[in-house]
N, C-alpha and C. Protein backbone atom coordinates (compact mmCIF):
# COMPACT_ATOMS: atom_id res chain seq x y z
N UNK A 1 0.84 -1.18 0.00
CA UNK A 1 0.00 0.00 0.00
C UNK A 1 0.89 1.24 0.00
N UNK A 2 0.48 2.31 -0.81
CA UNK A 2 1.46 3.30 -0.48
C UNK A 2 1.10 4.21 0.10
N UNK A 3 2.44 4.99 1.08
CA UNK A 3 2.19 6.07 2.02
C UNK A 3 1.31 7.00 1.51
N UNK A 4 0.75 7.62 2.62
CA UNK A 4 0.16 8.96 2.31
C UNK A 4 0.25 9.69 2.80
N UNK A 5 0.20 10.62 2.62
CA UNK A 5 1.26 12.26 2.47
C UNK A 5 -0.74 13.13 2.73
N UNK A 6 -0.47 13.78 3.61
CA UNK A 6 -1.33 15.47 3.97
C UNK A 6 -0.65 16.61 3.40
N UNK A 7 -1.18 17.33 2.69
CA UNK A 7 -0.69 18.67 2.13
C UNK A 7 -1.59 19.37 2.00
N UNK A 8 -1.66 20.70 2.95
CA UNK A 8 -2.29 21.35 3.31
C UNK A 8 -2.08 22.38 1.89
N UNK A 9 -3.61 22.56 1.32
CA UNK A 9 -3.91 22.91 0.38
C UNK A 9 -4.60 24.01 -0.08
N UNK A 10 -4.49 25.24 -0.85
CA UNK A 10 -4.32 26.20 -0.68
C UNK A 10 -6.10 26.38 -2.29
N UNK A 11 -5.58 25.48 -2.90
CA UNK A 11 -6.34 25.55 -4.16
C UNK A 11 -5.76 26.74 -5.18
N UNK A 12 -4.61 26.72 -5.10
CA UNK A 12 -3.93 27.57 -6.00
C UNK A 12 -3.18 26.97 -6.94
N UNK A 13 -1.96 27.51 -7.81
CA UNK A 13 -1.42 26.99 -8.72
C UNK A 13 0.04 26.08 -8.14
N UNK A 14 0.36 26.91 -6.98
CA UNK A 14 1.80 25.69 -6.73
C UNK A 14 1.15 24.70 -5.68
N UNK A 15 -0.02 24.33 -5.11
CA UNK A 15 -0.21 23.49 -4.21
C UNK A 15 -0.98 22.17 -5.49
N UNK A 16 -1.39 22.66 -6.52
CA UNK A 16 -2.43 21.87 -7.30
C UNK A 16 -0.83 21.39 -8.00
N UNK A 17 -0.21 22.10 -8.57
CA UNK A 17 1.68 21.15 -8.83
C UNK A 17 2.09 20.30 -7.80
N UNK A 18 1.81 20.44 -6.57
CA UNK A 18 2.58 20.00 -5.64
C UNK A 18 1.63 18.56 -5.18
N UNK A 19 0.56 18.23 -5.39
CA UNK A 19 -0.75 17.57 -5.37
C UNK A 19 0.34 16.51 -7.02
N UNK A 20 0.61 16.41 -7.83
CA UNK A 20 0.76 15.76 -9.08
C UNK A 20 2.45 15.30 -8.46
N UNK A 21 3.15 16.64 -8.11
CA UNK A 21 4.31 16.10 -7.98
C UNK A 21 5.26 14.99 -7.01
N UNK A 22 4.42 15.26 -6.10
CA UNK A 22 4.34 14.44 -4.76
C UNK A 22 4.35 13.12 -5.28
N UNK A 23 2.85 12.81 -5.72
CA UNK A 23 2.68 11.68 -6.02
C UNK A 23 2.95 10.88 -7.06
N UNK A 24 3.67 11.74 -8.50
CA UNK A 24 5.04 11.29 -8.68
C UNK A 24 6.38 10.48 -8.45
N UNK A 25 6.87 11.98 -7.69
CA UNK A 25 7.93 11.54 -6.97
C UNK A 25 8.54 10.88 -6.19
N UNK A 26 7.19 10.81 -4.96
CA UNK A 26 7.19 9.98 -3.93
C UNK A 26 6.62 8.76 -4.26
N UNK A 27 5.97 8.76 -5.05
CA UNK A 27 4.87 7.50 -5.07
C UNK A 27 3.32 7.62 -4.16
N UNK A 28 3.50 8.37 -3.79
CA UNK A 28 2.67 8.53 -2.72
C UNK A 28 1.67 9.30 -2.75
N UNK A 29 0.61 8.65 -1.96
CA UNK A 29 -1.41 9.43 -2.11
C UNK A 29 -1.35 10.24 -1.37
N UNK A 30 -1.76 11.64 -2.11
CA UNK A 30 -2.11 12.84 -1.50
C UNK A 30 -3.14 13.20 -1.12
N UNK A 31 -3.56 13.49 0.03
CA UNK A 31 -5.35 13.87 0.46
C UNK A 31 -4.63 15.22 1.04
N UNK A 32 -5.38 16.03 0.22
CA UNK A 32 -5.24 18.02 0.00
C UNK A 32 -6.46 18.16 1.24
N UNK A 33 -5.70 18.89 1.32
CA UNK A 33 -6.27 19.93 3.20
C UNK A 33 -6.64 20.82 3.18
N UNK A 34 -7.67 21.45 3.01
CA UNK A 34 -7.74 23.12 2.97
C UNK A 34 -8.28 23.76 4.28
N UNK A 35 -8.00 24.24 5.16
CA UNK A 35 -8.15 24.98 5.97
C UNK A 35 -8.45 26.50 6.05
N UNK A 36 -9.40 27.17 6.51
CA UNK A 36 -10.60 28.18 6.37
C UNK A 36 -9.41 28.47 7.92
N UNK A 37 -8.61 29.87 7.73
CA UNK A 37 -7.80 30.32 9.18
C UNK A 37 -8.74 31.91 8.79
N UNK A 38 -9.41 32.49 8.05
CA UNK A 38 -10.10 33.75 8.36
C UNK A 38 -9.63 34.47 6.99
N UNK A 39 -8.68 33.67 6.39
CA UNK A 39 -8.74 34.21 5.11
C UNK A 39 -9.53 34.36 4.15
N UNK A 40 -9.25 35.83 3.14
CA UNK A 40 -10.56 35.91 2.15
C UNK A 40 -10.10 34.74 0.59
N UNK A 41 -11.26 33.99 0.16
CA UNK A 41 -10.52 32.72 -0.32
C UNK A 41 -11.96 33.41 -1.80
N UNK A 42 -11.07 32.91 -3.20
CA UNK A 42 -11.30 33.49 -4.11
C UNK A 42 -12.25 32.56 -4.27
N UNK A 43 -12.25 31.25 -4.03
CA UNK A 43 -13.17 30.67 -4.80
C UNK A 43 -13.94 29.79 -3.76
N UNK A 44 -15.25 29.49 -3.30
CA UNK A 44 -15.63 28.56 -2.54
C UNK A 44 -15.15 27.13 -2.30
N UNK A 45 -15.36 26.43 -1.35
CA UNK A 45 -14.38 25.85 -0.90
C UNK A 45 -15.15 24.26 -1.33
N UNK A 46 -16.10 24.14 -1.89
CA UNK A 46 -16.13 22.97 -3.04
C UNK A 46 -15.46 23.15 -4.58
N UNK A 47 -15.15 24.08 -4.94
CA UNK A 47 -14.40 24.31 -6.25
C UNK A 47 -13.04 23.81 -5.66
N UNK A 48 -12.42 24.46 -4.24
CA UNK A 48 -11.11 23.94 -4.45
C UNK A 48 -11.19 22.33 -3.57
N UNK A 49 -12.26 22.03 -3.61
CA UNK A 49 -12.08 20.38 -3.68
C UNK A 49 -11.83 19.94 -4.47
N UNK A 50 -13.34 20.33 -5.04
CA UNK A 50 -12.79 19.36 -7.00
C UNK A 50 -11.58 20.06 -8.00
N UNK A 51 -10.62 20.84 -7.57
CA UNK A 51 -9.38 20.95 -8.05
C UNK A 51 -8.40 20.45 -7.34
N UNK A 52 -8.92 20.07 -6.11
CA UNK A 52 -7.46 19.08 -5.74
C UNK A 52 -7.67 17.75 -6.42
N UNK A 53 -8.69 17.13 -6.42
CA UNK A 53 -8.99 15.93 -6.61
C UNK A 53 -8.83 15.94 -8.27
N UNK A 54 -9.05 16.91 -9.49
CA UNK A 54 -8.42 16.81 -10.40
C UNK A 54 -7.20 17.20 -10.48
N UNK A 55 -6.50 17.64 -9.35
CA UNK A 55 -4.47 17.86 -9.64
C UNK A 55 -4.33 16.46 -9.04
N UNK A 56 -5.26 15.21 -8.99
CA UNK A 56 -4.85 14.25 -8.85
C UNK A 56 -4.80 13.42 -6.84
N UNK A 57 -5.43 14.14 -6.23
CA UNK A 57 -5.69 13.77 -4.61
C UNK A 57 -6.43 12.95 -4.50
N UNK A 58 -6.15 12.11 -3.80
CA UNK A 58 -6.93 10.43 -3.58
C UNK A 58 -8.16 11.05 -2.70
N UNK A 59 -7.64 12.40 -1.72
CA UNK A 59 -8.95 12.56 -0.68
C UNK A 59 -8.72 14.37 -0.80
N UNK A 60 -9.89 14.78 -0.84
CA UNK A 60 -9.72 16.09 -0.21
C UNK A 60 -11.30 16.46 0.53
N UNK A 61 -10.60 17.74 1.48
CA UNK A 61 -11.43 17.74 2.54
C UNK A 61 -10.84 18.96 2.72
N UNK A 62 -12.07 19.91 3.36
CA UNK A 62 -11.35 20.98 3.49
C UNK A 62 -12.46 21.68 5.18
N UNK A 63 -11.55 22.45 6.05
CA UNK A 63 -12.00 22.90 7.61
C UNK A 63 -13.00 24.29 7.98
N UNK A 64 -14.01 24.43 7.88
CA UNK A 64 -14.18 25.56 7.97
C UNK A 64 -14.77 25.56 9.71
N UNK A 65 -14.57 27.32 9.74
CA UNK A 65 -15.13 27.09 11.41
C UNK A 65 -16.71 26.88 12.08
N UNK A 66 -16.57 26.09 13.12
CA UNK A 66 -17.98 25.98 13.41
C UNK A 66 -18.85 27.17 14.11
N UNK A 67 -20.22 27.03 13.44
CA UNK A 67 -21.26 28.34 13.75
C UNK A 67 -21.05 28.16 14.95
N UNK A 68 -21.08 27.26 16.06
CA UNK A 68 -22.02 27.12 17.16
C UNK A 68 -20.33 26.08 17.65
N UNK A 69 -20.55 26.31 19.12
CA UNK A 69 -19.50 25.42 20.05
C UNK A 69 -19.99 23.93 19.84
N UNK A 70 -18.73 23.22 20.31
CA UNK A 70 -19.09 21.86 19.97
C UNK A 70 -19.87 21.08 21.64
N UNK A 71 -20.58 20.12 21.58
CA UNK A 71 -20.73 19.61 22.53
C UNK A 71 -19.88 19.33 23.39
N UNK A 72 -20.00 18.74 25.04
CA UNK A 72 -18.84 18.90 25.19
C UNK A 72 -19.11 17.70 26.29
N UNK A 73 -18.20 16.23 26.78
CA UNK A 73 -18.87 15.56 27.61
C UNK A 73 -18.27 15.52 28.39
């Protein structure tokens, strides 16, 4: 089975290279990360799913923050 590699993913032009090259180079499955830190992000954050997953990402998933606190036990 081959490793897999997290690369926190931006949905831009050198992370969607870096998504192909990885897994290249390394051999290795990339699942692209996108993380919502308060930045203003050009494109909604299902577009830059389905551009990681066409620069070739076995998984992508991306964090945004929650409306409401989490439960708590």
């Amino acid at each position: 089975m081959p490793e897999r590699v997290v690369l926190a993913y931006s949905g831009g032009l050198d992370t969607s290279v870096a998504v192909k090259w990885i897994a290249q180079e390394w051999g290795a499955e990339v699942v692209a990360l996108a993380v919502d830190v308060g930045q203003s992000a050009d494109d909604d954050w299902e577009t830059i799913r389905r551009r990681a997953l066409a620069a070739g990402a076995v998984e992508a998933s991306s964090s945004t923050p929650r409306t409401s606190s989490p439960a708590t036990t």
